[in-house]
PDB file of N, CA and C in Angstrom:
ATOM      1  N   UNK A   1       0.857  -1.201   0.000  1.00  0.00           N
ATOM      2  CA  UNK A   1       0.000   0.000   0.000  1.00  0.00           C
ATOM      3  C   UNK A   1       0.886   1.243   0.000  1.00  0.00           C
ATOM      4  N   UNK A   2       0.327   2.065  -1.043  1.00  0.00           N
ATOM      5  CA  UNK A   2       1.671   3.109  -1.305  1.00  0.00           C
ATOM      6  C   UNK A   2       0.983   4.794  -0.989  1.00  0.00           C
ATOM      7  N   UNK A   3       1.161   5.025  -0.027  1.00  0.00           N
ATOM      8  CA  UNK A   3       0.968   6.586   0.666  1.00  0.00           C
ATOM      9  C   UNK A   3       1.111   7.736  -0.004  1.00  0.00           C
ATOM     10  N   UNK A   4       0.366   8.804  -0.064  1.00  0.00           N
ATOM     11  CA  UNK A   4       1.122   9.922  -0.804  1.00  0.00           C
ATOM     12  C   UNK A   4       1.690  10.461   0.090  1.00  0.00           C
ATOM     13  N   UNK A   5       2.635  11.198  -0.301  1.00  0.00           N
ATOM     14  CA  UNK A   5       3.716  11.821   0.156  1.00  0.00           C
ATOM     15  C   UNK A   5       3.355  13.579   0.286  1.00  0.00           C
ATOM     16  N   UNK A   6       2.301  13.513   1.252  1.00  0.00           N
ATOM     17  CA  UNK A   6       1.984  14.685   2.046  1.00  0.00           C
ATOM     18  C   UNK A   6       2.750  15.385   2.998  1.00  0.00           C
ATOM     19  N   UNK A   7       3.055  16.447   3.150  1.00  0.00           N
ATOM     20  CA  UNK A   7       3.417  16.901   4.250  1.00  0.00           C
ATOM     21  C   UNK A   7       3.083  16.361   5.617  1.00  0.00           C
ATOM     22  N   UNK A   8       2.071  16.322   5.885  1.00  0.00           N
ATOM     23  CA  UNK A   8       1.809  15.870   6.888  1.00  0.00           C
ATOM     24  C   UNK A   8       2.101  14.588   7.345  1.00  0.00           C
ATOM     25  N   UNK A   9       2.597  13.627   6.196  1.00  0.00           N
ATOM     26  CA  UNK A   9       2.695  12.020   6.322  1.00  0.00           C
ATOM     27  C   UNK A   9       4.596  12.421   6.824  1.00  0.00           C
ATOM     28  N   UNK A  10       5.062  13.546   5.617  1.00  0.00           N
ATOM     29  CA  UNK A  10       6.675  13.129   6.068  1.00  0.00           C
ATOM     30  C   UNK A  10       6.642  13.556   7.506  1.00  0.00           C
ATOM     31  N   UNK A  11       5.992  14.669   7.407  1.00  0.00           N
ATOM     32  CA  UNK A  11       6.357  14.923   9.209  1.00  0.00           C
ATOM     33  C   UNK A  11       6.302  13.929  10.093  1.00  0.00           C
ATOM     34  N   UNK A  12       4.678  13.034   9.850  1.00  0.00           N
ATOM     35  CA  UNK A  12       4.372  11.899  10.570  1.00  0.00           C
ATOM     36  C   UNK A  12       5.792  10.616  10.656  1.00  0.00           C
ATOM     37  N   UNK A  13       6.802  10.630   9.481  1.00  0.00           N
ATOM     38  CA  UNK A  13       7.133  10.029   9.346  1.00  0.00           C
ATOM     39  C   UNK A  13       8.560  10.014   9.640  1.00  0.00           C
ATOM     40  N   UNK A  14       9.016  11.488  10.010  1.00  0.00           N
ATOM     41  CA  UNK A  14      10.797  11.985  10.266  1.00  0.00           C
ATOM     42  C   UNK A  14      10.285  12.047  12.033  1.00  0.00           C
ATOM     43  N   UNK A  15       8.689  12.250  12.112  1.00  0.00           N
ATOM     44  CA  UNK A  15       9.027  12.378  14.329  1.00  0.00           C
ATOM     45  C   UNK A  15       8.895  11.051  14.735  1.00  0.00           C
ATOM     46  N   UNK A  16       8.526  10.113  13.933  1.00  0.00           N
ATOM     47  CA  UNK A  16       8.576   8.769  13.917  1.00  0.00           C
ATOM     48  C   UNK A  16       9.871   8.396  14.314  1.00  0.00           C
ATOM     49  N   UNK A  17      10.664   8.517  12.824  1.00  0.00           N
ATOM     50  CA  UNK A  17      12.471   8.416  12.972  1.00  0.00           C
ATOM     51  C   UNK A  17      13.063   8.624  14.275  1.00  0.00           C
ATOM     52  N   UNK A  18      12.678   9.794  14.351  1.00  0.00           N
ATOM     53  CA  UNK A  18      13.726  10.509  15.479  1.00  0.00           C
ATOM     54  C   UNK A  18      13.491   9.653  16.807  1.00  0.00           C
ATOM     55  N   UNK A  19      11.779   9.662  16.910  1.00  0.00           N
ATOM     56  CA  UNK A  19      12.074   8.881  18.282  1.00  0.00           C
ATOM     57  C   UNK A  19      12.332   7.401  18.174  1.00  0.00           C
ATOM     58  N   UNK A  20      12.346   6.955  17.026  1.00  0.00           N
ATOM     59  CA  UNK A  20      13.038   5.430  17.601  1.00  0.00           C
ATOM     60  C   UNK A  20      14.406   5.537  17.328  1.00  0.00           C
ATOM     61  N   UNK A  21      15.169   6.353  16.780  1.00  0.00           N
ATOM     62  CA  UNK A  21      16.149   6.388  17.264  1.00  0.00           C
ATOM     63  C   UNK A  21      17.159   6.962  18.540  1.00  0.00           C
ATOM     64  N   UNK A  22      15.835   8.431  19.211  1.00  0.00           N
ATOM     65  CA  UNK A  22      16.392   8.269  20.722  1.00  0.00           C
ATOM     66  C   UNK A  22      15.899   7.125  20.912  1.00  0.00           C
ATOM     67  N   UNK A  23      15.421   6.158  21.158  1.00  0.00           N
ATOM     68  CA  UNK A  23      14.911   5.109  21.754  1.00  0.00           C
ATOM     69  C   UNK A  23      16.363   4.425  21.886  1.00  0.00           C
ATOM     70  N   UNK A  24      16.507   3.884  20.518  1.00  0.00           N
ATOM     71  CA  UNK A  24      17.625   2.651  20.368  1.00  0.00           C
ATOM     72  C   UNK A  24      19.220   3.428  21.114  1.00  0.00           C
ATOM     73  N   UNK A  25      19.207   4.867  21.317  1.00  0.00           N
ATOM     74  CA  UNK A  25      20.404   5.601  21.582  1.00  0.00           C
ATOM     75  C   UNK A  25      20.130   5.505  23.657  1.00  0.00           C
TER      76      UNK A  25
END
């Protein structure tokens, strides 16, 4: 299933990033 690439999805998708990588840090 392929998402458009909204603003709102990358955002959804870089504060995603960030916290699993403080997570794993």
């Amino acid at each position: 299933m392929l998402t458009p690439q909204t603003p709102l999805t990358i955002r959804f998708r870089a504060a995603n990033t960030v916290r699993v990588q403080a997570t794993m840090q």
